[in-house]
PDB file of N, CA and C in Angstrom:
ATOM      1  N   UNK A   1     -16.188 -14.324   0.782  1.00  0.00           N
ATOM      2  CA  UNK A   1     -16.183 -15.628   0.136  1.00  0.00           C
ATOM      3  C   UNK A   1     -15.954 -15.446  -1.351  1.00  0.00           C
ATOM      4  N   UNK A   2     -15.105 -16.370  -1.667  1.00  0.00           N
ATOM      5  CA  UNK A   2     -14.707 -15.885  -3.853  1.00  0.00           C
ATOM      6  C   UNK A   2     -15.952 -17.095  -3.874  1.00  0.00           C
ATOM      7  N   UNK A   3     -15.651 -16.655  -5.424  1.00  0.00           N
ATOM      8  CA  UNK A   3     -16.884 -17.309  -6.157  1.00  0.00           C
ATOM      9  C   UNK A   3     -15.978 -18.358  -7.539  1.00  0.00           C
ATOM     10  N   UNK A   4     -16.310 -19.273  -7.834  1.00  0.00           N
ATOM     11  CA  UNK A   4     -15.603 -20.004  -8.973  1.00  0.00           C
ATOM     12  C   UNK A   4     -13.969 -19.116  -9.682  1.00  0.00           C
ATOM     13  N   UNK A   5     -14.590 -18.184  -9.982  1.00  0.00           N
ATOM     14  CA  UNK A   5     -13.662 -17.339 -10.567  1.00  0.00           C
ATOM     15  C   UNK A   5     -12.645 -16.496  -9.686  1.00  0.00           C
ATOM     16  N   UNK A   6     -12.694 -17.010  -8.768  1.00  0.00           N
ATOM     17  CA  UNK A   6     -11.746 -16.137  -7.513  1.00  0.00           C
ATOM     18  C   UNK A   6     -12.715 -14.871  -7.661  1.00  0.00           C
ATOM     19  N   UNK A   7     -13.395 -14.542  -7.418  1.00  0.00           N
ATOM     20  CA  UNK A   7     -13.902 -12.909  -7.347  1.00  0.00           C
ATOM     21  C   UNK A   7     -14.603 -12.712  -5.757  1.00  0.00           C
ATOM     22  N   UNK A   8     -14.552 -11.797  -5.209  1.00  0.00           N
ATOM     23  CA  UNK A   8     -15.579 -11.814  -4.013  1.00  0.00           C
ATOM     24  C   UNK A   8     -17.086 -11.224  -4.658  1.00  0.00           C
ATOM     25  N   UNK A   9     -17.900 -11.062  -3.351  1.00  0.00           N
ATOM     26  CA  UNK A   9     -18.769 -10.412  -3.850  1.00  0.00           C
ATOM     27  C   UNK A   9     -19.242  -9.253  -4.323  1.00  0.00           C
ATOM     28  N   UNK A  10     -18.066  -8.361  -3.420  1.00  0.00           N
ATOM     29  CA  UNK A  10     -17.737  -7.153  -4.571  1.00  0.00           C
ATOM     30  C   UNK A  10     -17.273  -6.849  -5.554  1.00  0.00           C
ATOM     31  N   UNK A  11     -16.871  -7.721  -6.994  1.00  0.00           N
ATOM     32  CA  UNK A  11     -16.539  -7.973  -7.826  1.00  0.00           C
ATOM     33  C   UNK A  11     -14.948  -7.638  -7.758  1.00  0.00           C
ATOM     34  N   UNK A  12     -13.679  -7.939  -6.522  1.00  0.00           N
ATOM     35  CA  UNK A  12     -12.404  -7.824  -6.476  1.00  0.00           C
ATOM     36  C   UNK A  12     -12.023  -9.409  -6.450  1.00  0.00           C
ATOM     37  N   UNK A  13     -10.755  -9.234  -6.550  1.00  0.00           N
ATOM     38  CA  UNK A  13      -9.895 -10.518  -6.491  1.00  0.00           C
ATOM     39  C   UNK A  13      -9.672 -10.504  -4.415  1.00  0.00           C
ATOM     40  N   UNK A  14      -9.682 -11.808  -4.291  1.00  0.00           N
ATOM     41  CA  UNK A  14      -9.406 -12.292  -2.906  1.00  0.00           C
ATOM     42  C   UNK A  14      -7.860 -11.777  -2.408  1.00  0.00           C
ATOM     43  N   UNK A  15      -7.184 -11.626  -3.484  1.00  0.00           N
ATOM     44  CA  UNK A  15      -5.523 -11.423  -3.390  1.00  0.00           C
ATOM     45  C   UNK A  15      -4.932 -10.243  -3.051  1.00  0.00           C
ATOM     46  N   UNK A  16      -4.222  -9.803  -2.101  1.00  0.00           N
ATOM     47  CA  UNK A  16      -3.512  -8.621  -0.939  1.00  0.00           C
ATOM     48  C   UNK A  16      -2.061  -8.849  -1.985  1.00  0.00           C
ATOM     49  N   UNK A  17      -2.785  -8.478  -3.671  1.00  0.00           N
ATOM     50  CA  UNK A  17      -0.961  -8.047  -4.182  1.00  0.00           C
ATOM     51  C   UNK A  17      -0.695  -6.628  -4.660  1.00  0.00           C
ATOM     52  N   UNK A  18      -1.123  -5.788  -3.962  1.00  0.00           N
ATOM     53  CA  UNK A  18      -0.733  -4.467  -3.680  1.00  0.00           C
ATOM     54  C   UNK A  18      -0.344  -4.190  -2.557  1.00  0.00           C
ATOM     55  N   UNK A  19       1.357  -3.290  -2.639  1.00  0.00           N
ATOM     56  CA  UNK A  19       1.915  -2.991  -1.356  1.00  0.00           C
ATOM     57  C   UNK A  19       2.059  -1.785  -1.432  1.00  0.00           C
ATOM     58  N   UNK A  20       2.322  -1.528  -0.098  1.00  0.00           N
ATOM     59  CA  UNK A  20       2.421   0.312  -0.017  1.00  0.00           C
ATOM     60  C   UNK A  20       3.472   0.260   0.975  1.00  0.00           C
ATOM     61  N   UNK A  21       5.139   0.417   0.477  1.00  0.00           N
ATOM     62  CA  UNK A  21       5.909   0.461   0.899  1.00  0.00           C
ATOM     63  C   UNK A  21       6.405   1.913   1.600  1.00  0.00           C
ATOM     64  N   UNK A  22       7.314   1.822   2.416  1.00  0.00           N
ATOM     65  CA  UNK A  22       7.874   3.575   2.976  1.00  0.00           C
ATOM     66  C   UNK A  22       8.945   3.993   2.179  1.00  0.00           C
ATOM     67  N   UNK A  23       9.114   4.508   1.563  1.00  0.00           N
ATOM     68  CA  UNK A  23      10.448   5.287   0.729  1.00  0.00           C
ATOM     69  C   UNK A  23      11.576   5.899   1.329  1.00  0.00           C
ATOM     70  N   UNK A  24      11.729   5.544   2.704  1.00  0.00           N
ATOM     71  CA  UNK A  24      12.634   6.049   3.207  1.00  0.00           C
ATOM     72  C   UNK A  24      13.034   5.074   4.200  1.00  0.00           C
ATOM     73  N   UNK A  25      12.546   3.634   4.899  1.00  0.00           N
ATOM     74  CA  UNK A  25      13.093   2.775   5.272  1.00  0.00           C
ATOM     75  C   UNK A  25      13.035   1.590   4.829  1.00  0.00           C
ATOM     76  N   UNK A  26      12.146   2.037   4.002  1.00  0.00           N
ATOM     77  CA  UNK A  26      11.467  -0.040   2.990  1.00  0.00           C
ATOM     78  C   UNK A  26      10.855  -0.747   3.781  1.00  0.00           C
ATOM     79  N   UNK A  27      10.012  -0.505   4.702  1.00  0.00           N
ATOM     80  CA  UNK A  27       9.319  -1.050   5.650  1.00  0.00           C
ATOM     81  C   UNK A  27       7.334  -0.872   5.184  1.00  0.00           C
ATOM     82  N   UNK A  28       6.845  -2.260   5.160  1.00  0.00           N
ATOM     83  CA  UNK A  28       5.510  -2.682   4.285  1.00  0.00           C
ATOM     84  C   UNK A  28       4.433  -1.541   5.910  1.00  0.00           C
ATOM     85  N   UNK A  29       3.865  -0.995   5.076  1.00  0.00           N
ATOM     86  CA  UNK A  29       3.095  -0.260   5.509  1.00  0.00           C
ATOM     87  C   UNK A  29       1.660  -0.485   5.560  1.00  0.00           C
ATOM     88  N   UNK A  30       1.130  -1.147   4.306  1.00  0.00           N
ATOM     89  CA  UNK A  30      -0.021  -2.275   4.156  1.00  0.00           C
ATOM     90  C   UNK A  30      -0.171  -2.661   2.953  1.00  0.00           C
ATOM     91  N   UNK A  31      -1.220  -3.822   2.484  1.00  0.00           N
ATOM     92  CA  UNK A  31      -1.187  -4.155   1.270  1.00  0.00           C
ATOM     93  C   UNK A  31      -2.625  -4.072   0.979  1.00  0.00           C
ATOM     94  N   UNK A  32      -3.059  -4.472  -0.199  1.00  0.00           N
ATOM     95  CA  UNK A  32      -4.607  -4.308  -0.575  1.00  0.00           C
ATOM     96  C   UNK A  32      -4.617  -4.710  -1.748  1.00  0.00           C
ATOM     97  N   UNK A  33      -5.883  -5.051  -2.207  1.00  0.00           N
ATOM     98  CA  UNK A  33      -6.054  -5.507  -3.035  1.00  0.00           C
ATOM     99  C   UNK A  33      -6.443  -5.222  -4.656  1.00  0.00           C
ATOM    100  N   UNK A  34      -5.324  -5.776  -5.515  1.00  0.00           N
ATOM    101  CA  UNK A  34      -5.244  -5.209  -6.912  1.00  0.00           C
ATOM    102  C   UNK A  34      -5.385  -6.397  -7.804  1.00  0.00           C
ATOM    103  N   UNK A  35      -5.094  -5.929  -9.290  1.00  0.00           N
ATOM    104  CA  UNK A  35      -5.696  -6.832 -10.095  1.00  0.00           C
ATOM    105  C   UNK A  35      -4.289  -7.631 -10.630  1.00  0.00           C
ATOM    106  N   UNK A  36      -2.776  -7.026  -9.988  1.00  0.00           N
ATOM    107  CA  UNK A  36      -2.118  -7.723  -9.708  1.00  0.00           C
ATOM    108  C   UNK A  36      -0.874  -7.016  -9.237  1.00  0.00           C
ATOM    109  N   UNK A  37       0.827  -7.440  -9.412  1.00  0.00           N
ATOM    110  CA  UNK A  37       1.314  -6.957  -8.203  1.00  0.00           C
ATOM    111  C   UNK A  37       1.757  -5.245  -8.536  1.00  0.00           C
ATOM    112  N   UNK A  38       1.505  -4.554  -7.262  1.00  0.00           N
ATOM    113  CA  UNK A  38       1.627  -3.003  -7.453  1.00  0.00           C
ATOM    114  C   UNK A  38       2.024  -2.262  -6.068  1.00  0.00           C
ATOM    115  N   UNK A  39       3.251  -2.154  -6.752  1.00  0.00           N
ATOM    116  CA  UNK A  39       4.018  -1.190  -5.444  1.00  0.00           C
ATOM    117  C   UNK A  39       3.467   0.431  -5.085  1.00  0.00           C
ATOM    118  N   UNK A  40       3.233   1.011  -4.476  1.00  0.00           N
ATOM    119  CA  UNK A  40       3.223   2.048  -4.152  1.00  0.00           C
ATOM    120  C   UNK A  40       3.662   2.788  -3.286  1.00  0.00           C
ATOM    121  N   UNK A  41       4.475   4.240  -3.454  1.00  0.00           N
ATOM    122  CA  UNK A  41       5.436   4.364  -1.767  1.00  0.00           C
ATOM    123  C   UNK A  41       4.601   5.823  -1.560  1.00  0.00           C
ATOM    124  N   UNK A  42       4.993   5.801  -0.056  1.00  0.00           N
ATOM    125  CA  UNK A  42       5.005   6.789   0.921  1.00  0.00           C
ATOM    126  C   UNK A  42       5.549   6.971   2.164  1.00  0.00           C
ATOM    127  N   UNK A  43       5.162   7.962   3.269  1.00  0.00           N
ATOM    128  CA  UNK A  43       6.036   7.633   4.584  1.00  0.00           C
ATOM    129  C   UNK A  43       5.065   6.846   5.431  1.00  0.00           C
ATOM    130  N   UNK A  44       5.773   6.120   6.247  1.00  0.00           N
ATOM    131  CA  UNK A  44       5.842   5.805   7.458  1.00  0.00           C
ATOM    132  C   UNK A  44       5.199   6.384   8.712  1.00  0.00           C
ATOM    133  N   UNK A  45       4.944   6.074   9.503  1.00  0.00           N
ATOM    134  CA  UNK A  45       4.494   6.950  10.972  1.00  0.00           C
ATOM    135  C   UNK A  45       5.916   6.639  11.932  1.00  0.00           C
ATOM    136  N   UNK A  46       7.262   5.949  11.546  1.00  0.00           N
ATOM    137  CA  UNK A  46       7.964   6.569  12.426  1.00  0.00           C
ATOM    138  C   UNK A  46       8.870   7.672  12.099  1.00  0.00           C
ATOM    139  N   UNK A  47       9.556   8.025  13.485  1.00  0.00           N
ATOM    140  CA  UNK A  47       9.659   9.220  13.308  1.00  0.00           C
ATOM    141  C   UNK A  47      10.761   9.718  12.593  1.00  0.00           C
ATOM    142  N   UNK A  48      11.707   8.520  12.691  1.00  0.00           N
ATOM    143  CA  UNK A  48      12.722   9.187  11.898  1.00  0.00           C
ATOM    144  C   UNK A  48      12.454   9.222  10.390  1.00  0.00           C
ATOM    145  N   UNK A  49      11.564   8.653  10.060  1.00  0.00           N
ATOM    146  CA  UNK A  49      10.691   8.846   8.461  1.00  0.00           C
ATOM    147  C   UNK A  49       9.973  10.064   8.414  1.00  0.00           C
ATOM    148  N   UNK A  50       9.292  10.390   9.598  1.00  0.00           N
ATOM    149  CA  UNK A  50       8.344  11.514   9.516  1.00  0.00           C
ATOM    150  C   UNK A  50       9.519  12.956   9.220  1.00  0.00           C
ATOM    151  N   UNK A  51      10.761  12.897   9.822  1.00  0.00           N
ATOM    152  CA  UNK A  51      11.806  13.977  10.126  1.00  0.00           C
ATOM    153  C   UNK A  51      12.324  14.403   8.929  1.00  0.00           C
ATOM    154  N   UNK A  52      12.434  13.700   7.690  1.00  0.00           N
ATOM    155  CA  UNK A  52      12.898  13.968   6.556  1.00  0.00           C
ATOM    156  C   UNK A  52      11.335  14.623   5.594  1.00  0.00           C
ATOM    157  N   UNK A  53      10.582  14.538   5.910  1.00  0.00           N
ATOM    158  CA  UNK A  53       9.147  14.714   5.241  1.00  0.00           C
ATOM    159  C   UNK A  53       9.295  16.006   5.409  1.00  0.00           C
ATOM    160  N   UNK A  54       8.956  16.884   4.105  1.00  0.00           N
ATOM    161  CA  UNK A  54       8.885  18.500   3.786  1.00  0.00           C
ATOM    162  C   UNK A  54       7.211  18.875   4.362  1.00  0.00           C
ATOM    163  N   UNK A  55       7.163  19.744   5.202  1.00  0.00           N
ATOM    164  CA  UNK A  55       6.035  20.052   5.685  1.00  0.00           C
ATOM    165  C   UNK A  55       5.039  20.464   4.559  1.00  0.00           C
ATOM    166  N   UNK A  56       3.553  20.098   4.667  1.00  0.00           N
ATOM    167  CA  UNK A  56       2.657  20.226   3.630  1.00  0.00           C
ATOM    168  C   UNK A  56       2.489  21.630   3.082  1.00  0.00           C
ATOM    169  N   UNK A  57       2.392  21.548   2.395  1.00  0.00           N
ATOM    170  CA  UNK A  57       2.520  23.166   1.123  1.00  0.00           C
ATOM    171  C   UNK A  57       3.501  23.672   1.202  1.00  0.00           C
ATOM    172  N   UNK A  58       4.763  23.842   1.567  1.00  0.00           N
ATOM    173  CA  UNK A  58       6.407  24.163   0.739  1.00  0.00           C
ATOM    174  C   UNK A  58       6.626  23.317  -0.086  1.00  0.00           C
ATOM    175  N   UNK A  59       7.540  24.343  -0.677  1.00  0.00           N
ATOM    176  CA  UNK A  59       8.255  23.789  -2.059  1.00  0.00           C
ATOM    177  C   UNK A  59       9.325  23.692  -1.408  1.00  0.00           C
TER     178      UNK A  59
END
């Protein structure tokens, strides 16, 4: 529930304007909540996203 000031009770904004886009198909992965709008990328769980991903610890 916000309070006068749009705030919840955990002192955040009610508003889902953070996205977390995939960098390799542009497909919204989830959003959450920021103090306003903020992209952020990573991969995907499909696979042809996962196939280009450098396995963890190589350079």
């Amino acid at each position: 529930m916000l309070n006068a000031s749009g705030m919840n009770k955990e002192g955040r904004s009610g508003h889902e304007l953070g996205m977390i886009l995939c960098k390799k198909c542009g497909s919204l992965i989830a959003t959450l909540p920021t103090n306003g709008v903020t992209k952020i990328y990573g991969v995907c769980d499909k696979k042809t996203c996962q196939e280009h991903r450098p396995a963890a610890g190589s350079k």
